[in-house]
PDB file of N, CA and C in Angstrom:
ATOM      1  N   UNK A   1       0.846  -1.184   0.000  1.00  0.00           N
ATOM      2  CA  UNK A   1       0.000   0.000   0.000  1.00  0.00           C
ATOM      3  C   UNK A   1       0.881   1.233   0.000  1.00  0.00           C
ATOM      4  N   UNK A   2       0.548   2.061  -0.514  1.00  0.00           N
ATOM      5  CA  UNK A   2       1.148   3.484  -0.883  1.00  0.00           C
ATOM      6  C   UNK A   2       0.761   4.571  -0.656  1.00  0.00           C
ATOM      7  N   UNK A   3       0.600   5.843  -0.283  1.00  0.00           N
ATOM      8  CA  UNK A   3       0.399   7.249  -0.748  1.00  0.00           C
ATOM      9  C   UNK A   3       0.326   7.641  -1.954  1.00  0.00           C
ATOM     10  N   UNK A   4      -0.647   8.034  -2.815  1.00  0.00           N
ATOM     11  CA  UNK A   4      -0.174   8.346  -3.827  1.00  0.00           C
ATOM     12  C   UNK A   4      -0.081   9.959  -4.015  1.00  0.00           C
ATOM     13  N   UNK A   5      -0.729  10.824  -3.115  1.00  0.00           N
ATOM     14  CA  UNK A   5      -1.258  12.231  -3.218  1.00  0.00           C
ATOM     15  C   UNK A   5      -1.440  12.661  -1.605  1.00  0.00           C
ATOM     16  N   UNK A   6      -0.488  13.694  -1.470  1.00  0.00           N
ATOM     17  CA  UNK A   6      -1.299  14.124   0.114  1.00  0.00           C
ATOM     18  C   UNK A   6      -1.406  16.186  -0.154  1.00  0.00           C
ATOM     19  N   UNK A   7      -2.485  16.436   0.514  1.00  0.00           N
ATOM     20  CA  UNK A   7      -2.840  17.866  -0.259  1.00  0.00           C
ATOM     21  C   UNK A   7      -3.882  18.489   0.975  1.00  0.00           C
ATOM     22  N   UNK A   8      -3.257  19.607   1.275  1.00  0.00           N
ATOM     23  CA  UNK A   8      -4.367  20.396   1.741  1.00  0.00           C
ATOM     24  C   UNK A   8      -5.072  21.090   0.176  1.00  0.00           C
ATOM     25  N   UNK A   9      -6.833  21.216   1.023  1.00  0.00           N
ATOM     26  CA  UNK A   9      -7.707  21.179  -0.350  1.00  0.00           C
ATOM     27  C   UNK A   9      -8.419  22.838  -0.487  1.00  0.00           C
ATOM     28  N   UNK A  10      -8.079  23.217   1.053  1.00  0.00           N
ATOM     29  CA  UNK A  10      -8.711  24.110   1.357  1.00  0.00           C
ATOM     30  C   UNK A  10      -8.385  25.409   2.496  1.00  0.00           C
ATOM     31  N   UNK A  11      -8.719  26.828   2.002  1.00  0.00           N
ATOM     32  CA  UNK A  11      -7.902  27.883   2.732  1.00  0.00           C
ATOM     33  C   UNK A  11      -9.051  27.880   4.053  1.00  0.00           C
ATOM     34  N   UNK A  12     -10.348  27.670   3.876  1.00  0.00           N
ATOM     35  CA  UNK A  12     -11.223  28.303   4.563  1.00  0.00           C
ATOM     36  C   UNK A  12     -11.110  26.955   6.364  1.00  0.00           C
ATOM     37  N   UNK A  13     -10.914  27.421   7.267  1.00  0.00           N
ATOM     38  CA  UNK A  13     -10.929  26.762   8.329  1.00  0.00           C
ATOM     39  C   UNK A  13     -12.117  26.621   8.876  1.00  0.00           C
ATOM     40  N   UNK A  14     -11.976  24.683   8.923  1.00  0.00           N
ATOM     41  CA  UNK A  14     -13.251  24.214   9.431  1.00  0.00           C
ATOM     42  C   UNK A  14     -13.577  24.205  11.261  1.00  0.00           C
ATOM     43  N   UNK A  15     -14.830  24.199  11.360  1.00  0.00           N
ATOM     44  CA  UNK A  15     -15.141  24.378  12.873  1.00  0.00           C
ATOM     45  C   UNK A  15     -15.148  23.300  13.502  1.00  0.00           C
ATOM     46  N   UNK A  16     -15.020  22.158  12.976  1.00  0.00           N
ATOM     47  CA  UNK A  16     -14.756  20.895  13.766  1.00  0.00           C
ATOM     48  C   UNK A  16     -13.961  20.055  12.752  1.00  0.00           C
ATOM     49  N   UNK A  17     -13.473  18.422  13.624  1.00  0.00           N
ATOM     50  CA  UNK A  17     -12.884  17.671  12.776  1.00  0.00           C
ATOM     51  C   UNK A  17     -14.360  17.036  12.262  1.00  0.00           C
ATOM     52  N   UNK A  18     -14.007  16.210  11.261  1.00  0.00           N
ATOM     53  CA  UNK A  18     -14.408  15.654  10.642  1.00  0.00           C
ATOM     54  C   UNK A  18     -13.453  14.547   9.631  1.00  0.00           C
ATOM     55  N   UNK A  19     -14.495  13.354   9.785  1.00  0.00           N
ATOM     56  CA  UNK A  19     -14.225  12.360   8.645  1.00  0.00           C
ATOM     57  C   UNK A  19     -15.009  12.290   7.533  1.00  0.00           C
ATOM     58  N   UNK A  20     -14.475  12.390   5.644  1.00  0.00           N
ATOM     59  CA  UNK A  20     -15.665  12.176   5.231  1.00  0.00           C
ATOM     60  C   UNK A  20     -15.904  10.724   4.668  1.00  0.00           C
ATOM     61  N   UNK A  21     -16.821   9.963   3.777  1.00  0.00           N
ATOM     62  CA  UNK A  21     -16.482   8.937   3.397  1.00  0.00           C
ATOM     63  C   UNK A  21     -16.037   9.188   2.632  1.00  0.00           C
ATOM     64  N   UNK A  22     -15.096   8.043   1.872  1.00  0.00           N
ATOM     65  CA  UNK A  22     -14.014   7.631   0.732  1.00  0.00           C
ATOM     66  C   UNK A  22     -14.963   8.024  -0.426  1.00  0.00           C
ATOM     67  N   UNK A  23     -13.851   7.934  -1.374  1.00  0.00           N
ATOM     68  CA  UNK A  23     -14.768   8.085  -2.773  1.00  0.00           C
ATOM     69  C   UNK A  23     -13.282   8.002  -4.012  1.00  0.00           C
ATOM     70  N   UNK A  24     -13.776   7.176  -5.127  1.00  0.00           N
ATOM     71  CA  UNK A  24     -14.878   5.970  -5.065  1.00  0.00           C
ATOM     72  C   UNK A  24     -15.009   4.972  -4.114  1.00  0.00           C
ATOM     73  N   UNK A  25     -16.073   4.676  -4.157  1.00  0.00           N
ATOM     74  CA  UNK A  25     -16.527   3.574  -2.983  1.00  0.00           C
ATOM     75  C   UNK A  25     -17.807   2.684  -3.677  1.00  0.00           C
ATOM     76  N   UNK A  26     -17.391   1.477  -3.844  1.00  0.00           N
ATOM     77  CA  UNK A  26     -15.974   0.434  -3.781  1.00  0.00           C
ATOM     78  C   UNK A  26     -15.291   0.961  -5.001  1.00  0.00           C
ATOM     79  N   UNK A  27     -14.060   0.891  -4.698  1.00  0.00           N
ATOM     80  CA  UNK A  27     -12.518   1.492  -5.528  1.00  0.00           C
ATOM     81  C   UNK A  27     -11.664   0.197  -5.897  1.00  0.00           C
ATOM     82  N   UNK A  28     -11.440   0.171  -7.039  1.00  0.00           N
ATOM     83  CA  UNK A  28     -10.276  -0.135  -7.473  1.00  0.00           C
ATOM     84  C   UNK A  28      -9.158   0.743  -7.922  1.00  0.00           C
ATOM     85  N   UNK A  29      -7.995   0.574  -8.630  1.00  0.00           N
ATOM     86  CA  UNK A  29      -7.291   0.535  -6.989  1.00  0.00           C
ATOM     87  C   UNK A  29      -6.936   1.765  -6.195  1.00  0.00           C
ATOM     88  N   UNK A  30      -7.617   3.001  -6.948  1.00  0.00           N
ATOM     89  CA  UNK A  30      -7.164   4.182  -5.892  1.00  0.00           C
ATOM     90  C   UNK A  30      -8.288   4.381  -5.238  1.00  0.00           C
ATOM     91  N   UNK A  31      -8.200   5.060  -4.165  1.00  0.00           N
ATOM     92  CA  UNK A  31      -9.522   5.785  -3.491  1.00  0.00           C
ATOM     93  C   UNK A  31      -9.091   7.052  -2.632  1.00  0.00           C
ATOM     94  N   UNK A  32      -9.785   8.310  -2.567  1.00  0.00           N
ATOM     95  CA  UNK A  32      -9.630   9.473  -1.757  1.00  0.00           C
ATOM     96  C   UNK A  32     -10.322   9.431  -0.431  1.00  0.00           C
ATOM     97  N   UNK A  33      -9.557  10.094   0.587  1.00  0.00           N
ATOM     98  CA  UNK A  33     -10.094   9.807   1.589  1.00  0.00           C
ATOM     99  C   UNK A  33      -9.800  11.620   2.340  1.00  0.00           C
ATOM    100  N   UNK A  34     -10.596  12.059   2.580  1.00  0.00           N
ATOM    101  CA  UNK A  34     -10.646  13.492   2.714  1.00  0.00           C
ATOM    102  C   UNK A  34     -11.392  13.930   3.994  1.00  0.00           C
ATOM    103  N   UNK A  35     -10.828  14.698   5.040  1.00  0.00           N
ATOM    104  CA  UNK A  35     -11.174  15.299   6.373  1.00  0.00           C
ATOM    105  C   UNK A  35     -11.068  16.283   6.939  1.00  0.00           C
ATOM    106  N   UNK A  36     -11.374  16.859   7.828  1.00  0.00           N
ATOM    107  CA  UNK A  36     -11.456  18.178   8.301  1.00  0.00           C
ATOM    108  C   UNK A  36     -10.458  18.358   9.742  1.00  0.00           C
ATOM    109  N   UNK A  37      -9.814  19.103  10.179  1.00  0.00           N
ATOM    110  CA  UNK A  37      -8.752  19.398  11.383  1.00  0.00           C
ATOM    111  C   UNK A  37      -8.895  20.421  11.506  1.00  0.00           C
ATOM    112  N   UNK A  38     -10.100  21.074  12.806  1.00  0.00           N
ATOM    113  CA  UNK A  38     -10.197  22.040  13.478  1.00  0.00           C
ATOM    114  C   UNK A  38      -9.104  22.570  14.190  1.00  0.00           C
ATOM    115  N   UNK A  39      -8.423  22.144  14.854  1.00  0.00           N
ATOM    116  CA  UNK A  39      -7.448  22.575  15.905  1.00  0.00           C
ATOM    117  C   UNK A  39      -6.171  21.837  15.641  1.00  0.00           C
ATOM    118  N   UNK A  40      -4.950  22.193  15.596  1.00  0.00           N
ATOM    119  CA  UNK A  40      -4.011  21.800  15.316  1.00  0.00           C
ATOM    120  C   UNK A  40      -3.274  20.490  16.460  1.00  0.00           C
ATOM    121  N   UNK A  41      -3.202  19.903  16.181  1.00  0.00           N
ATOM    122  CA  UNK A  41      -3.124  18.126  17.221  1.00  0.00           C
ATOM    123  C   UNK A  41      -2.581  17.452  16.007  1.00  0.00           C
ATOM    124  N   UNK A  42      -1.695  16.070  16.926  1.00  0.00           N
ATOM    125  CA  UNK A  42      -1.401  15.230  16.383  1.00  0.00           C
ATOM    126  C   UNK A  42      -2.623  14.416  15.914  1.00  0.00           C
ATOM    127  N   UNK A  43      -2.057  14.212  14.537  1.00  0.00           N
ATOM    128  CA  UNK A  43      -3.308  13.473  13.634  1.00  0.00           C
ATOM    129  C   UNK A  43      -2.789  12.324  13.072  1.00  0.00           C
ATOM    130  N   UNK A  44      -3.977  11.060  13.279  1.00  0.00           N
ATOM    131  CA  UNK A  44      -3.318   9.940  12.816  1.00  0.00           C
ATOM    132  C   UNK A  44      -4.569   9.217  11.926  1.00  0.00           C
ATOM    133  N   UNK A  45      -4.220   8.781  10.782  1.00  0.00           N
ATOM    134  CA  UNK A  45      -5.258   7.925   9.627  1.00  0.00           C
ATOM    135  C   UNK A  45      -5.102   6.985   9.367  1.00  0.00           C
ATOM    136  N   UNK A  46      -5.419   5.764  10.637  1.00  0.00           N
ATOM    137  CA  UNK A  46      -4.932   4.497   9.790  1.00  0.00           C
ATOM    138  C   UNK A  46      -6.377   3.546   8.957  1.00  0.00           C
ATOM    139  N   UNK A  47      -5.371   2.572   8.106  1.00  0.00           N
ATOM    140  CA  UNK A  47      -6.371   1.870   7.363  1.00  0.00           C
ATOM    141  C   UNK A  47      -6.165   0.543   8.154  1.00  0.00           C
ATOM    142  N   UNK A  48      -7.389  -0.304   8.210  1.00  0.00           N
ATOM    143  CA  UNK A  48      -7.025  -1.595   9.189  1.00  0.00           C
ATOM    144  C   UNK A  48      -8.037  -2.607   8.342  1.00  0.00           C
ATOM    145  N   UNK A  49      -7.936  -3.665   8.467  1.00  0.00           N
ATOM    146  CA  UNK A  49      -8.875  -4.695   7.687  1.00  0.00           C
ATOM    147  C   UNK A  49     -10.187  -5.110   8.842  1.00  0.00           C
ATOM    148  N   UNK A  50     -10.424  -6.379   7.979  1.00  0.00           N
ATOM    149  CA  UNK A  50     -12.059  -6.822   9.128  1.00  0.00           C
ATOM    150  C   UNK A  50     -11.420  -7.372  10.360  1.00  0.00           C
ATOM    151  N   UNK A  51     -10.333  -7.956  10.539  1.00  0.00           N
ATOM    152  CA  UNK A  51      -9.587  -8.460  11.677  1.00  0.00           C
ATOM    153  C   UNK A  51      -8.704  -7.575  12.655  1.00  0.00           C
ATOM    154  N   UNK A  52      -8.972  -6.369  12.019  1.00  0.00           N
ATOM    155  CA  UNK A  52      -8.474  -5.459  13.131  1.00  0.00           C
ATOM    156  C   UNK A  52      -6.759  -5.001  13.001  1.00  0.00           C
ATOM    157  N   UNK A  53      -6.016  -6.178  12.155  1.00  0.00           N
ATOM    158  CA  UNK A  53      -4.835  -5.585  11.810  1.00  0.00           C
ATOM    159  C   UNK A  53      -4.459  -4.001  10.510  1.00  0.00           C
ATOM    160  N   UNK A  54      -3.664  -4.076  10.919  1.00  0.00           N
ATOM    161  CA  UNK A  54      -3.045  -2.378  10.389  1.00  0.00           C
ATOM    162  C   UNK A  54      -2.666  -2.897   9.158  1.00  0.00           C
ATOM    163  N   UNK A  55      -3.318  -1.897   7.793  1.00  0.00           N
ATOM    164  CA  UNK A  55      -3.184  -2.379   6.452  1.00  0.00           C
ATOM    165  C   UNK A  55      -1.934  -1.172   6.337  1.00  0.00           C
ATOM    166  N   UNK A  56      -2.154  -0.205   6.524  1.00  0.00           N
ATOM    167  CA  UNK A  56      -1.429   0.890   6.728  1.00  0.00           C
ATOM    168  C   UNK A  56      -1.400   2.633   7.531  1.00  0.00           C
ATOM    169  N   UNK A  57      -0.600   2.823   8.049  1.00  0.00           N
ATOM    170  CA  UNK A  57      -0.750   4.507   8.658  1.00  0.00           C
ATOM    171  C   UNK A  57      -0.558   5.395   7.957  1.00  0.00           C
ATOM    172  N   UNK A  58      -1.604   6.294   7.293  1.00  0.00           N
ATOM    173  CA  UNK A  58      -1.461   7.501   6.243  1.00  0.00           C
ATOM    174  C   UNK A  58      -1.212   8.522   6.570  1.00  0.00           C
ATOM    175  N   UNK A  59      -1.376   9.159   8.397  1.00  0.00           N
ATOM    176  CA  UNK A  59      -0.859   9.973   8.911  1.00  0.00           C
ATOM    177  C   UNK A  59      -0.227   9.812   9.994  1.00  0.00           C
ATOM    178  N   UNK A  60       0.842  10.029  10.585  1.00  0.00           N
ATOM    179  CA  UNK A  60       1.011   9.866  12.089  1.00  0.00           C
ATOM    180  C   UNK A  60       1.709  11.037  12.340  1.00  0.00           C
ATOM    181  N   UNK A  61       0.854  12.741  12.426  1.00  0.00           N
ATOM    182  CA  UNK A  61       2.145  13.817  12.495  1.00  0.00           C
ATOM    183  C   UNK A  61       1.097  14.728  13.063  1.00  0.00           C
ATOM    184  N   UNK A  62       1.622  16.054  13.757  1.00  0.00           N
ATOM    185  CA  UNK A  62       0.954  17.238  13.995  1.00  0.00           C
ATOM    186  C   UNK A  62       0.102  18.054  12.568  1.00  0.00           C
ATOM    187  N   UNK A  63      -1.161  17.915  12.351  1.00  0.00           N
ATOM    188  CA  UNK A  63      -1.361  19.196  11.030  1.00  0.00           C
ATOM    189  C   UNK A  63      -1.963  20.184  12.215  1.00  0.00           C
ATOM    190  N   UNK A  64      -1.694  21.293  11.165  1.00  0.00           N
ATOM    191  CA  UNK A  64      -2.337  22.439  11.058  1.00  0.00           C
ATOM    192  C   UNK A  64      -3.973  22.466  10.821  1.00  0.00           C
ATOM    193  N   UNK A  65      -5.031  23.441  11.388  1.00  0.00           N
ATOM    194  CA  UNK A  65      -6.336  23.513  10.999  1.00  0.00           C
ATOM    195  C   UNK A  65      -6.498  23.260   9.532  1.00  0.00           C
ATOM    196  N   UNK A  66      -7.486  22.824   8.913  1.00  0.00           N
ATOM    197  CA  UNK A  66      -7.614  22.415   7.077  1.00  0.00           C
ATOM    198  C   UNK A  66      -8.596  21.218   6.708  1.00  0.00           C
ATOM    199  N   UNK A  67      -8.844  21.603   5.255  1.00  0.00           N
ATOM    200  CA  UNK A  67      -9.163  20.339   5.006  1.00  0.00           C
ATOM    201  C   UNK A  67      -8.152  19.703   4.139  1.00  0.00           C
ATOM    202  N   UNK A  68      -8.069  17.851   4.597  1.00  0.00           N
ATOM    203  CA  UNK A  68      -7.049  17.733   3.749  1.00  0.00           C
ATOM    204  C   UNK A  68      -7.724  16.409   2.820  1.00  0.00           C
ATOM    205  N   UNK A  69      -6.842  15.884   1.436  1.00  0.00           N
ATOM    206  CA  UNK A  69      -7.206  14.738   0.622  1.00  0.00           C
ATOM    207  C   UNK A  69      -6.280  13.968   1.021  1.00  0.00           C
ATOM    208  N   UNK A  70      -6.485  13.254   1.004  1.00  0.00           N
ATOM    209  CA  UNK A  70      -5.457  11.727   0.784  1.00  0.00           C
ATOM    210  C   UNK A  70      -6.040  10.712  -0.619  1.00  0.00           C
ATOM    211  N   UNK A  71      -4.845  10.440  -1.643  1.00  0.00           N
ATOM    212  CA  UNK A  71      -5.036   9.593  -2.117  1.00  0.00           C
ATOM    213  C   UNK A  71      -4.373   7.840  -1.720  1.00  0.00           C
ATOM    214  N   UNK A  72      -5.506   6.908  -1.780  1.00  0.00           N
ATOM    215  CA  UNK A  72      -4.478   6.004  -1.117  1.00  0.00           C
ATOM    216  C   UNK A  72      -4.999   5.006  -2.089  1.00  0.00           C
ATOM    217  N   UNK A  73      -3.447   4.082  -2.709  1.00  0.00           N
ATOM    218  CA  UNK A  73      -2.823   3.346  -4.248  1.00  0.00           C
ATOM    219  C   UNK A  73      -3.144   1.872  -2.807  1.00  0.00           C
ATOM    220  N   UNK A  74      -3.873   0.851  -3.489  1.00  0.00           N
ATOM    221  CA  UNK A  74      -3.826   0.068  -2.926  1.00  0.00           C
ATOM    222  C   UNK A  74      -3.828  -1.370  -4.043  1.00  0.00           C
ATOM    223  N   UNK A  75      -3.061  -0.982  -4.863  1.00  0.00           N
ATOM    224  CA  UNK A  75      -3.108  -2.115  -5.700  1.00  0.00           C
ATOM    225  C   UNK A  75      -2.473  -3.765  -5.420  1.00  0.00           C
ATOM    226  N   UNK A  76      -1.904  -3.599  -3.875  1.00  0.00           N
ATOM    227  CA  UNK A  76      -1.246  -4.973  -3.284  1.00  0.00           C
ATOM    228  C   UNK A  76      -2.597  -5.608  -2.929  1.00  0.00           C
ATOM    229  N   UNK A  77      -3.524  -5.107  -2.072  1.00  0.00           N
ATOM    230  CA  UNK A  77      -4.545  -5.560  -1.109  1.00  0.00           C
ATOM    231  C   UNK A  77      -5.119  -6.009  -2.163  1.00  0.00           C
ATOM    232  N   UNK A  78      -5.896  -7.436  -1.290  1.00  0.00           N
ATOM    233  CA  UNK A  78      -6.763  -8.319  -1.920  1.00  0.00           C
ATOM    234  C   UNK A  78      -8.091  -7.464  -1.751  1.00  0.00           C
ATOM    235  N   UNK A  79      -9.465  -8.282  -2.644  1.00  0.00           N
ATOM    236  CA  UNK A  79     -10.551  -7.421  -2.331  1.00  0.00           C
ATOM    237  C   UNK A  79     -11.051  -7.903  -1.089  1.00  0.00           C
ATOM    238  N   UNK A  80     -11.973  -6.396  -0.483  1.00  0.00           N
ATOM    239  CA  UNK A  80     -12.610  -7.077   1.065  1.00  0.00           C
ATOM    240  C   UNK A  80     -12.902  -5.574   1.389  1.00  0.00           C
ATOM    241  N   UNK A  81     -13.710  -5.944   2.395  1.00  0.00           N
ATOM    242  CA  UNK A  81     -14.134  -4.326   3.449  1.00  0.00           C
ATOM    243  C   UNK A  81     -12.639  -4.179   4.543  1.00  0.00           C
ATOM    244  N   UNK A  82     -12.629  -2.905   3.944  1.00  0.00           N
ATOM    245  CA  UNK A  82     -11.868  -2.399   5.080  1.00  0.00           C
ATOM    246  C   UNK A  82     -12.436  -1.358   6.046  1.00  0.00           C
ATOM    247  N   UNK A  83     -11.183  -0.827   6.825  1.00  0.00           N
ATOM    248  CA  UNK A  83     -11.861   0.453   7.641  1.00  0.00           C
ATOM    249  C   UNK A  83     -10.744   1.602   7.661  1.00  0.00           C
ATOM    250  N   UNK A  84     -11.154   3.086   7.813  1.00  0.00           N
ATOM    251  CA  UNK A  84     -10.563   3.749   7.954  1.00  0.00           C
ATOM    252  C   UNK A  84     -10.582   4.204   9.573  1.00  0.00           C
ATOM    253  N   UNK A  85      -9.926   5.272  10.027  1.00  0.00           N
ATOM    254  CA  UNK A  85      -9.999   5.494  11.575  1.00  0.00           C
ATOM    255  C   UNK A  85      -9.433   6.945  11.364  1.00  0.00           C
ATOM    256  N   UNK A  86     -10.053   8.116  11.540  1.00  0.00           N
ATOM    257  CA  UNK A  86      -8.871   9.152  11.910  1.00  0.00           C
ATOM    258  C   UNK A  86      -9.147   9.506  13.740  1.00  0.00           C
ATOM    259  N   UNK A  87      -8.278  10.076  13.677  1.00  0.00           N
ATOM    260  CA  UNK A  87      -7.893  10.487  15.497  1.00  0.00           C
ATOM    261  C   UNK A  87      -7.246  11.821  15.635  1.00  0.00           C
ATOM    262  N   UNK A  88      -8.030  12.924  16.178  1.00  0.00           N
ATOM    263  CA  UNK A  88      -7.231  13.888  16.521  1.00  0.00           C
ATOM    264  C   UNK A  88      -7.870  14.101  18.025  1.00  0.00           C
ATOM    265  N   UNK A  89      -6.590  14.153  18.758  1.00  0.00           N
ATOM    266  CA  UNK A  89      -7.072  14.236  20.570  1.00  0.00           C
ATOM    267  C   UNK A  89      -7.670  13.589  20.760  1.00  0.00           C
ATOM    268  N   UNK A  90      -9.164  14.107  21.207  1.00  0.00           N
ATOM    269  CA  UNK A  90     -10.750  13.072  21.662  1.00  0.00           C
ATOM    270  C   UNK A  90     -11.341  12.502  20.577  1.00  0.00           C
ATOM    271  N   UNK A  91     -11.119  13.452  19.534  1.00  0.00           N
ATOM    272  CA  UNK A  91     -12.126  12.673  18.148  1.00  0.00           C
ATOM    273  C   UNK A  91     -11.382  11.626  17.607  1.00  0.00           C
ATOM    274  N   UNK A  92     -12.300  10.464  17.407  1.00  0.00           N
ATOM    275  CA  UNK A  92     -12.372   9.657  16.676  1.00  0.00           C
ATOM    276  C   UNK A  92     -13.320   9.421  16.137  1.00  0.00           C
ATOM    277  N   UNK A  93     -13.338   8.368  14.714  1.00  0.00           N
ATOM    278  CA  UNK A  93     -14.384   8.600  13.487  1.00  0.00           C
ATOM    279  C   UNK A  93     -13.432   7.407  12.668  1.00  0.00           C
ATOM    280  N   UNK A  94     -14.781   6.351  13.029  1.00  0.00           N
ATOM    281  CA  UNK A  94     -14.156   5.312  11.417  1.00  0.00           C
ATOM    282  C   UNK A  94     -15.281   4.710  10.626  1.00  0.00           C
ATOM    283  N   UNK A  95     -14.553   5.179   9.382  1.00  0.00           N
ATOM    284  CA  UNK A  95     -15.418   4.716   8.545  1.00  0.00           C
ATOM    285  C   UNK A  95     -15.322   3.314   7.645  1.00  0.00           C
ATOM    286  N   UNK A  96     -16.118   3.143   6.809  1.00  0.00           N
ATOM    287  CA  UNK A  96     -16.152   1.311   6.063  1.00  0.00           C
ATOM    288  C   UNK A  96     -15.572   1.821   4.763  1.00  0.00           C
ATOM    289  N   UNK A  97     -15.005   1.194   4.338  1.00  0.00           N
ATOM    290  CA  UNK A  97     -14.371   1.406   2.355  1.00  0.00           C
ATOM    291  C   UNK A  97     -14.479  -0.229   1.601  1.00  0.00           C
ATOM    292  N   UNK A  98     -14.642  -0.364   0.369  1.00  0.00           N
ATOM    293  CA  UNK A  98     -15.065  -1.858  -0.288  1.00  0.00           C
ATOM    294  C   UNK A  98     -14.071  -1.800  -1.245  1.00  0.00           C
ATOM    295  N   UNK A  99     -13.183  -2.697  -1.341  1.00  0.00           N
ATOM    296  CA  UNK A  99     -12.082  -2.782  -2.450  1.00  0.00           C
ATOM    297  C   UNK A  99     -12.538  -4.251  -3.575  1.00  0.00           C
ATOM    298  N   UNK A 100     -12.826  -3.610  -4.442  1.00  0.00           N
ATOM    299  CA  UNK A 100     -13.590  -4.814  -5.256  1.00  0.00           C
ATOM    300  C   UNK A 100     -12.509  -4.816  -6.576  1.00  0.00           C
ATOM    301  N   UNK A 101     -12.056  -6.155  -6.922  1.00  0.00           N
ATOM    302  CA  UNK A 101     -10.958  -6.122  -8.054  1.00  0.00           C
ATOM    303  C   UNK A 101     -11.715  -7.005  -9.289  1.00  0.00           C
TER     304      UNK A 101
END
């Protein structure tokens, strides 16, 4: 699994975090995964499968307030539901993604 794109999307600062869902959904093999960071905190995005193990960590760093994209290249992973998770401080938020090949 890879990064393929990481991008703030947006000047205007959002009033809370937020997760949104992926898109496309179900994706082959890229998919965007795009969120909101009210307050500047360590922020972490991992992807994990139905068993709970770590497919990969897309963020593990301090951002700045924003909204940001993530593109994430998953052309290793077999098909199946996964999950996303972001975490900043108290918030947490995970969502479902479908990788269909």
């Amino acid at each position: 699994s890879e990064i393929v794109n990481v991008k703030q999307t947006s000047e205007i600062l959002p009033s809370e975090h937020s997760l949104r869902q992926n898109y496309p959904n179900p994706f082959n093999p890229v998919t965007n995964i795009s969120f909101d960071i009210a307050v500047t905190g360590n922020t972490k995005l991992i992807v994990f499968d139905v068993s709970g193990k770590i497919i990969a960590e897309l963020v593990n760093e301090i951002l700045s307030p924003g909204t940001y994209l993530y593109s994430f290249h998953t052309s290793s992973l077999p098909s199946g539901v996964y999950f996303y998770k972001l975490e900043v401080g108290n918030y947490i938020q995970t969502r479902r993604m479908v990788l269909v090949k």
